[in-house]
Structure formats: C-alpha cells, structure tokens
Protein backbone atom coordinates (compact mmCIF):
# COMPACT_ATOMS: atom_id res chain seq x y z
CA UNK A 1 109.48 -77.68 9.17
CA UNK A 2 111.59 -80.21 10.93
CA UNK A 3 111.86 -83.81 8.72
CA UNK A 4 113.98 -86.19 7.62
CA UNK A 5 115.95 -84.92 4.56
CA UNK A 6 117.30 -87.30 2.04
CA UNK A 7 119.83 -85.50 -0.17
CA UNK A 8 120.57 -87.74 -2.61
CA UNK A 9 120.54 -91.36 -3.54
CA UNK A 10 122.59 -93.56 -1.90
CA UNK A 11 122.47 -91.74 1.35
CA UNK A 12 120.66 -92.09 4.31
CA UNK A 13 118.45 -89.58 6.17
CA UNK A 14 119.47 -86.81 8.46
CA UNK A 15 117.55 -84.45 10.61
CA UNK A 16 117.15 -80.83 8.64
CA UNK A 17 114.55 -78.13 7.61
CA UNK A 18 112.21 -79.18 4.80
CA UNK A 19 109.62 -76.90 2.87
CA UNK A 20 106.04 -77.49 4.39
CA UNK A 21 103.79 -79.61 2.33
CA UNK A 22 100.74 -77.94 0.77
CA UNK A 23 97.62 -79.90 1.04
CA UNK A 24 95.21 -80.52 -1.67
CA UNK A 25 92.02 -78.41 -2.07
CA UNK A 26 89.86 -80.54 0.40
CA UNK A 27 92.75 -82.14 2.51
CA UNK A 28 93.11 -81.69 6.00
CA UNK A 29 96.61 -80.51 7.29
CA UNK A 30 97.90 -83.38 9.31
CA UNK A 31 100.87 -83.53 12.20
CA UNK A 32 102.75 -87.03 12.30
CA UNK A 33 102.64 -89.22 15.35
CA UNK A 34 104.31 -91.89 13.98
CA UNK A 35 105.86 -93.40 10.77
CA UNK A 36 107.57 -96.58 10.12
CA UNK A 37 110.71 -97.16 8.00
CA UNK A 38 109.26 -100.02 6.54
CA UNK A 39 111.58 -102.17 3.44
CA UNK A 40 110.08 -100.12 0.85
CA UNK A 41 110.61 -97.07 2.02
CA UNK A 42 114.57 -98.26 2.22
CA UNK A 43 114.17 -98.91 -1.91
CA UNK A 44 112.43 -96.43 -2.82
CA UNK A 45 114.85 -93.40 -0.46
CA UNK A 46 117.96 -95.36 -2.63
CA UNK A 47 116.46 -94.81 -5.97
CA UNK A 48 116.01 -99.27 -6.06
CA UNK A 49 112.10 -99.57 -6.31
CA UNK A 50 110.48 -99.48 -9.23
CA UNK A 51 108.00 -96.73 -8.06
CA UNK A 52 111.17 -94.47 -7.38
CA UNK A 53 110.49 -91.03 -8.90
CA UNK A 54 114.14 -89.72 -8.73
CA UNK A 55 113.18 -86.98 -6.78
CA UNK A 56 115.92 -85.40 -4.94
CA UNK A 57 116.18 -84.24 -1.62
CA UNK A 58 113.40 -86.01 -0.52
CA UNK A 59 111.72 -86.55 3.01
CA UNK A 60 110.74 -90.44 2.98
CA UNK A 61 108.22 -92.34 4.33
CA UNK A 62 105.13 -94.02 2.31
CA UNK A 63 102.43 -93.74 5.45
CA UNK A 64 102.08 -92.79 8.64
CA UNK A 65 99.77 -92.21 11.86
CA UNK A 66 98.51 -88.45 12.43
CA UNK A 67 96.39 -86.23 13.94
CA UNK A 68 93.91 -83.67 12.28
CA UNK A 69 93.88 -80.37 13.80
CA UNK A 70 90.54 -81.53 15.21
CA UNK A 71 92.31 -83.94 17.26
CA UNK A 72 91.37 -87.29 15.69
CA UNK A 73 94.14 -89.92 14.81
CA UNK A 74 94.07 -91.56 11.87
CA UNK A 75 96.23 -93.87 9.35
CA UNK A 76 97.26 -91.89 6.88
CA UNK A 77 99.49 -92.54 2.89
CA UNK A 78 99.79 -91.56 -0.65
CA UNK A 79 103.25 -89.85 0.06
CA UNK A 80 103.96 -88.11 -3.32
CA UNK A 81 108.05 -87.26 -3.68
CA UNK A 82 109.64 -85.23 -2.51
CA UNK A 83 106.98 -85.03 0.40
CA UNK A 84 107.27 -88.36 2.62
CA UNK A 85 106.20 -89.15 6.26
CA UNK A 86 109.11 -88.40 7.94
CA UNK A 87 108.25 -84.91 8.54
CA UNK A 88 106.57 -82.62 11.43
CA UNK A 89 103.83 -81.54 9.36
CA UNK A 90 101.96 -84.32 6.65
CA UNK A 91 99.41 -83.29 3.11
CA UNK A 92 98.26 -86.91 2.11
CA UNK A 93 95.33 -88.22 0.05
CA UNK A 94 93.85 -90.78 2.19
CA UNK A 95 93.14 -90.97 5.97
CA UNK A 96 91.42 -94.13 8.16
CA UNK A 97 90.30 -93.42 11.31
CA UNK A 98 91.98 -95.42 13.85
CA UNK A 99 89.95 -97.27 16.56
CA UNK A 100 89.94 -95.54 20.33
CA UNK A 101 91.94 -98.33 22.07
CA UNK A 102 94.73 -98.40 19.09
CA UNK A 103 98.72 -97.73 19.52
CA UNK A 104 99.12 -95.22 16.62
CA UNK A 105 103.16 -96.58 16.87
CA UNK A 106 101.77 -100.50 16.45
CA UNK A 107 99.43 -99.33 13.27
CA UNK A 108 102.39 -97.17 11.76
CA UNK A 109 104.71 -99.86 12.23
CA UNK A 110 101.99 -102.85 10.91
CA UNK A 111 100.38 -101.75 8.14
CA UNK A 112 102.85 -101.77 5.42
CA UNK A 113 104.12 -105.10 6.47
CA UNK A 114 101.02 -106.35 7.33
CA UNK A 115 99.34 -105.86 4.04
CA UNK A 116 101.82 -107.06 1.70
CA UNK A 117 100.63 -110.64 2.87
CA UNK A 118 97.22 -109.92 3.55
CA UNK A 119 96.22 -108.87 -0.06
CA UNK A 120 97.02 -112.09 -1.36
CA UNK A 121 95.85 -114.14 1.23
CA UNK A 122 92.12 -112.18 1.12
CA UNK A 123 92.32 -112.87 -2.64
CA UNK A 124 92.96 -116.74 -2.61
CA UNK A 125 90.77 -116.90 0.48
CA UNK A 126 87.51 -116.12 -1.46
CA UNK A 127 88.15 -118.57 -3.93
CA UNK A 128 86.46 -121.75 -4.10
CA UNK A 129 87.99 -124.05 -1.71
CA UNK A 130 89.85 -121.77 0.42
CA UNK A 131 93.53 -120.88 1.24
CA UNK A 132 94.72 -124.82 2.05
CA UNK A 133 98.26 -124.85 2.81
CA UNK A 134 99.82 -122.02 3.54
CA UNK A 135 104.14 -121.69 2.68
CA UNK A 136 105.65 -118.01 3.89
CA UNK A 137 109.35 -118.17 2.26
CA UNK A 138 111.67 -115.39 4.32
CA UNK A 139 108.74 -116.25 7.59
CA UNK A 140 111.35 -114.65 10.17
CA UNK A 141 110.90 -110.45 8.53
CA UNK A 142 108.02 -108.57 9.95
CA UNK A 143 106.35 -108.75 6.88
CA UNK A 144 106.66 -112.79 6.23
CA UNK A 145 106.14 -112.69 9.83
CA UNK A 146 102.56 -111.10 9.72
CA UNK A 147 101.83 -112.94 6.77
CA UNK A 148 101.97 -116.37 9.26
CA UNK A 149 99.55 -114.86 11.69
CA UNK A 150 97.32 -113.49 8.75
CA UNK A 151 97.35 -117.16 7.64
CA UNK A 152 96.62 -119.08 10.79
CA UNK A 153 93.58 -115.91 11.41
CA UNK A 154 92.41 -117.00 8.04
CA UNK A 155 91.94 -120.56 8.81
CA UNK A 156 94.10 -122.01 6.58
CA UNK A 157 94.18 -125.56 6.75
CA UNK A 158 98.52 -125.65 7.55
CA UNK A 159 100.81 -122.82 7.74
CA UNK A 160 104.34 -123.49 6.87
CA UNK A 161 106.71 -120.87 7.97
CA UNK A 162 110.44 -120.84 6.07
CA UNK A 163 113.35 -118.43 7.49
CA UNK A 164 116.38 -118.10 8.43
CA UNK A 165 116.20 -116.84 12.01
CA UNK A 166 115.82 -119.75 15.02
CA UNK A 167 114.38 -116.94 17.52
CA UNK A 168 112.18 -115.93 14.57
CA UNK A 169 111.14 -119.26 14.07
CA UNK A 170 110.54 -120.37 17.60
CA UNK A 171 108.18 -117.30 17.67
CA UNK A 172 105.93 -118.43 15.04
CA UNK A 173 105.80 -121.74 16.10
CA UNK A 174 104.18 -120.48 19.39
CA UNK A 175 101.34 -118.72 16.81
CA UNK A 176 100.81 -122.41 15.26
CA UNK A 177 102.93 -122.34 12.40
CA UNK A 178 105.11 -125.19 11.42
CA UNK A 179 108.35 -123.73 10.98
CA UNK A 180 111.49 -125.00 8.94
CA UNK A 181 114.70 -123.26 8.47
CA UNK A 182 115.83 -122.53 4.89
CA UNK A 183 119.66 -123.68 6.12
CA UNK A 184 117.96 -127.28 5.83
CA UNK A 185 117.13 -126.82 2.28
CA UNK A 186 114.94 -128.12 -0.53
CA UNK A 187 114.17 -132.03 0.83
CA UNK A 188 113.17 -130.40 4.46
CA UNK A 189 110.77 -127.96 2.95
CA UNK A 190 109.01 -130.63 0.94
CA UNK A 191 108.61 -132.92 3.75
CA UNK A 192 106.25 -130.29 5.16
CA UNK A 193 104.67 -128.99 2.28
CA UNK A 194 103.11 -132.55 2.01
CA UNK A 195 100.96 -133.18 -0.80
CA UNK A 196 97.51 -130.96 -0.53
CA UNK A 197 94.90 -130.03 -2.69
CA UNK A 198 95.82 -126.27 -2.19
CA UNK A 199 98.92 -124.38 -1.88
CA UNK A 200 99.92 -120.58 -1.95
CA UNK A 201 103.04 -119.78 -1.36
CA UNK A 202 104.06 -116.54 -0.58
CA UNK A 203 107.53 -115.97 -1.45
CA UNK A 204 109.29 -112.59 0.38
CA UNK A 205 112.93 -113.18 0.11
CA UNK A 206 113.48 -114.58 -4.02
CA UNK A 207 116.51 -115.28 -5.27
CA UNK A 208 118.13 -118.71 -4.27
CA UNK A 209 115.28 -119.09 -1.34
CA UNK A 210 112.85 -119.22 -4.04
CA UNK A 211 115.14 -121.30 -6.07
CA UNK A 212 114.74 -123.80 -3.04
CA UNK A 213 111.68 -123.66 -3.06
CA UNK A 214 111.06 -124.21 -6.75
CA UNK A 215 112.85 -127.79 -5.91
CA UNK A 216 110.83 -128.61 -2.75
CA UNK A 217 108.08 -128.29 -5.44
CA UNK A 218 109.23 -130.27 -7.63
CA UNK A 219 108.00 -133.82 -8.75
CA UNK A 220 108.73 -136.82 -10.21
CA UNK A 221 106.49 -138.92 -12.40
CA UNK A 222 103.51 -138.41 -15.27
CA UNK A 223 100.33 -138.94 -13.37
CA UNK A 224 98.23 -136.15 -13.24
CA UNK A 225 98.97 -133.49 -10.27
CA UNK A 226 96.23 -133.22 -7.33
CA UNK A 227 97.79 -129.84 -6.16
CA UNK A 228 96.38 -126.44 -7.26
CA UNK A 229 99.58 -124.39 -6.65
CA UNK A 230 99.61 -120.40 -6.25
CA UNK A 231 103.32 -118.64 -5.84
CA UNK A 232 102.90 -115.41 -5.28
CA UNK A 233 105.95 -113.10 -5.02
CA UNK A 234 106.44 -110.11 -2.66
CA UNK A 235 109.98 -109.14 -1.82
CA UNK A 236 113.23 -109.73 -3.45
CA UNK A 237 115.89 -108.97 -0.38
CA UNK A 238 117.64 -112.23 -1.26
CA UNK A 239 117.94 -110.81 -5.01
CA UNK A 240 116.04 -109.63 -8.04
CA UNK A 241 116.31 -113.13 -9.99
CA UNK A 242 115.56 -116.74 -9.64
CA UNK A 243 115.63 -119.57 -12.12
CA UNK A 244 112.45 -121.20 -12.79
CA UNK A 245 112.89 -125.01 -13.43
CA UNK A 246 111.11 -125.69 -17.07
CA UNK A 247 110.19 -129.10 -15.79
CA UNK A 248 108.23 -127.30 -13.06
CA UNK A 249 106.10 -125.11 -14.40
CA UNK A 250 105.26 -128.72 -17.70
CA UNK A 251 104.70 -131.10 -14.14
CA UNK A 252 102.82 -128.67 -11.79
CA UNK A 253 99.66 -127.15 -12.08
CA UNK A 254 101.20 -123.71 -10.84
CA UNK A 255 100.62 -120.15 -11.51
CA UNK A 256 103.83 -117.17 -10.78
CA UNK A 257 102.15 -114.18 -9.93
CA UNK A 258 103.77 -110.95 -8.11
CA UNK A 259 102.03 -108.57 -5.05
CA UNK A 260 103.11 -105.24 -5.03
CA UNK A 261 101.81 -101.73 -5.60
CA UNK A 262 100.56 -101.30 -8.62
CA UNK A 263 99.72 -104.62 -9.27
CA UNK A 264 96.75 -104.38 -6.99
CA UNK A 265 94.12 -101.29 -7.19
CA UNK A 266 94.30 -98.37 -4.30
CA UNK A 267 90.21 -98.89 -3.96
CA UNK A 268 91.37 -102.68 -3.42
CA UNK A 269 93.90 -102.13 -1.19
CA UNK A 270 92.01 -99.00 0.60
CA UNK A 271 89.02 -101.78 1.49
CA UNK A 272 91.44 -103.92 3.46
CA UNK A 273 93.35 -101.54 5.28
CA UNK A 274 90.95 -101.00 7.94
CA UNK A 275 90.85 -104.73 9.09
CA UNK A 276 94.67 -104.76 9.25
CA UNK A 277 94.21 -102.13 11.80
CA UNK A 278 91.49 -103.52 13.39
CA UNK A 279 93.28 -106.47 13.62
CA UNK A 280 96.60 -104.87 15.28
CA UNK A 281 94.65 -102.93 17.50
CA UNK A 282 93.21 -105.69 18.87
CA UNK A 283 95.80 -107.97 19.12
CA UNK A 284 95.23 -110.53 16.22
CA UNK A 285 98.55 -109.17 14.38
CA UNK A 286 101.74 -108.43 16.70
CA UNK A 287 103.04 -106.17 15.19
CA UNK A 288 106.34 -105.32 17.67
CA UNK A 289 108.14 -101.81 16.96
CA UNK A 290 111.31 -99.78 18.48
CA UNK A 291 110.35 -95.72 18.97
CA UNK A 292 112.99 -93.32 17.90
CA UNK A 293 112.47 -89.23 17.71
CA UNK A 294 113.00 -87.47 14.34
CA UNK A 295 116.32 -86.07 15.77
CA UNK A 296 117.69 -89.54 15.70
CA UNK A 297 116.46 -90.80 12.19
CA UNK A 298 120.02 -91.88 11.73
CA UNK A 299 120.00 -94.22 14.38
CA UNK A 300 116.26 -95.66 13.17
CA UNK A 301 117.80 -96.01 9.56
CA UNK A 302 120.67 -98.05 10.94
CA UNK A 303 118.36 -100.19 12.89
CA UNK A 304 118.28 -103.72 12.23
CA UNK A 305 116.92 -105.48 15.48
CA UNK A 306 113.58 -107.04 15.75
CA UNK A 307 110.67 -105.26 15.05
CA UNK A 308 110.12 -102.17 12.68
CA UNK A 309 111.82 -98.80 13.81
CA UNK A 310 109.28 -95.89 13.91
CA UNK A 311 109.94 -92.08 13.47
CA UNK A 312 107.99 -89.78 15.88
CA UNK A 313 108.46 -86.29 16.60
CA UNK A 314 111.02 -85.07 19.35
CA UNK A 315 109.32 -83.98 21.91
C-alpha cells in the first residue's frame, strides 16, 4: 500500500510502499481520510517519547479520520508500531463515529491537541469548587491553544493565556483570554494570576517557561495560603527539566502532576473523545489545519506555520 515510511530514527518520512495492516479478528478494514502530524507523533517517529517502541521502518501517525467499507466516517487510534496513520489502508482498535455536519480534516487535526488539555480540565472541573483560574503556559501551540478555548467553554472563572507568539496571542484574546507574553517574564505573569482561591495551571512548554512560572508563583510571607494550586504538566518542547524552587512547594499549597498517555486510562480518555469532536464540529474548538496529499509528507513534516498539517490520500 502507499504510506508514509519512516526508515529509521532520526529521519523524516517519505512517500513508499508499506505492507498492508492486518486487522484484528472483529475489526473493520478502514481507508484514511485524514491524519494529523500532531507533536507526538514528531517524538515518538524520532525514537524521543517515552511510548517509542523502537520499531523500525515505521509508518507514523497515532489517529486518524476513516471510512469503513460501509461508507461511514469515523475517528479512529490505537496505532500499534510499525503500523501508523499515515498510510492508504488503516487496522485500529477503536473507532467514534463522527457527526454528519463534521470536517473529518478539522477532527483529525483537533483531537490530539485538543485532548491533551481537555483531560485535565474535565478532571479539576468536577471537583468541588470548580476550575477557578485558569494559566495555559506555551498558550500560542495548537494544543495550549485549544486548551484556552476548552477553558473559557468550561466556565472558568479567568483564563490566563502565556506564549510567545503576538499573532497567537491577539487570537486568544479575541476568545476572552487574558493573554501575557512569556518575553515579559515572571513579575508580568503574577500580576495576572492575581490571588484566587483556585488555580490550575497547565504547563505545555517546561523547561525555563515553567521555571518562570514557578517564580510568578512564588510568595513572600508566613500567613497561611488562600490558593488551592494544581500544575499540571503536558509538553516539554522548551526542555525535559525545570528546577522546582524548595521554598515553593514549603509556601504553596500546590500539587505537580503530569497529563500524558498512560497516566490517564484509554476507557477515561475514550469517554471524552466524543465531546472534543462534538465540540470541533460544531465550532466550540477552532481547530485550524493545512491539507497536504501523502505524496508530499515531506513537505507536511517540514511544516511549521499555523495550524496542524494533515496527511490525506493523493487523489
């Protein structure tokens, strides 16, 4: 079949011949529409991400939007190595129906990114007293940037979105977010965190971003603290370390907890995934993309303007 072919690590994806996937006894055969080459996907082709399984040559690609040979579309993942999404012809565990009036190349491209904030946001939602304030730390990525509209949809009292990119910014400000730029540092980021009751931070970028942002939390003084503080890291493109202040964690009541795959259940994550569609498909979640054919995965690999580049077939 025609895919994406990884041949080893380090190297990007060109258009080859792949063996044909075999599904599972009760799977469906699938045909992709559309896949996203979403930050994970990057990590995990290069051999980087933790789930890696050093499988080599690899198609990649963690999820997708397909069709069933009865015609249907649906949201498809559980991309085993060395059988990703990138490929004419798809064998995956899971499938989600996709509303009628959906763009199959807006899901592909807004899951992924879209759930990495949602998960924790759903979580500290149903908690007694509700998100509060809201702090995205890399805001201007697709991902950090769906995590600011999953926020504000989630009625969060403030949203507070941190990044590096003015356009970025500008854009988020026009979905209600209050937006600061990281360039400002530490003292600017405190002024608008403000002093709630509640505050999850979710933290995309790490290294010295979250070191910032460590020191916009930090506090002076030995009377008891009023804030109930949740950081929650996601993404580590700014590095894979950060120092943690000891005076922080003895003057704050705060709690460093991580998002990712395996940290949360599939059955979890499964239940959620079909109101981040519902939600793109009807325009809650923007999820913006840039359509390139299979032929030209080079070019989508290489892409680094806004929105997510997505892989369909050539036609």
């Amino acid at each position: 079949m025609h895919a994406a072919v990884i041949p080893a690590p380090g190297t990007g994806p060109a258009a080859g011949d792949f063996p044909e996937p075999s599904p599972a006894p009760g799977l469906e055969p699938l045909t992709l529409v559309a896949a996203g080459i979403h930050q994970v996907v990057r990590s995990l082709a290069a051999g980087t991400h933790y789930g890696s399984e050093g499988v080599y040559p690899l198609v990649p690609g963690i999820d997708a939007v397909a069709r069933t040979e009865e015609g249907r579309l649906v949201y498809t993942a559980g991309a085993r190595a060395p059988w990703g999404t990138f490929a004419e012809r798809l064998a995956m565990p899971m499938t989600i129906d996709l509303p009628p009036d959906a763009d199959p190349l807006a899901i592909a491209a807004g899951v992924n990114p879209g759930m990495s904030g949602w998960m924790p946001l759903v979580a500290h939602r149903d908690r007694p007293g509700g998100l509060g304030t809201v702090v995205v730390v890399g805001a201007t990525g697709m991902s950090g940037g769906m995590a600011v509209q999953s926020a504000i949809t989630m009625g969060a009292d403030r949203v507070v979105a941190a990044g590096r990119n003015p356009e970025a910014l500008a854009r988020l400000a026009g979905f209600g977010a209050v937006t600061v730029p990281l360039s400002d540092g530490a003292d600017a980021l405190a002024r608008e965190i403000g002093d709630p009751e509640r505050l999850l931070v979710l933290d995309y970028v790490w290294g010295a971003a979250a070191e910032s942002a460590f020191a916009a939390l930090g506090r002076h003084g030995m009377d008891d603290d009023r804030t109930d503080i949740s950081y929650v890291q996601i993404g580590a493109l700014a590095g894979q370390g950060a120092t943690v202040p000891a005076d922080l964690l003895r003057s704050r009541r705060i709690r460093i907890s991580g998002s990712g795959a395996g940290g949360t259940s599939f059955e979890t994550v499964r239940g959620q995934i079909p109101h981040i569609i519902a939600s793109i498909a009807d325009g809650t979640l923007d999820a913006p993309y840039v359509g390139f054919p299979l032929s030209r995965v080079d070019r989508a690999w290489a892409y680094s303007g806004p929105g997510r580049a997505v892989v369909t077939p050539d036609a």
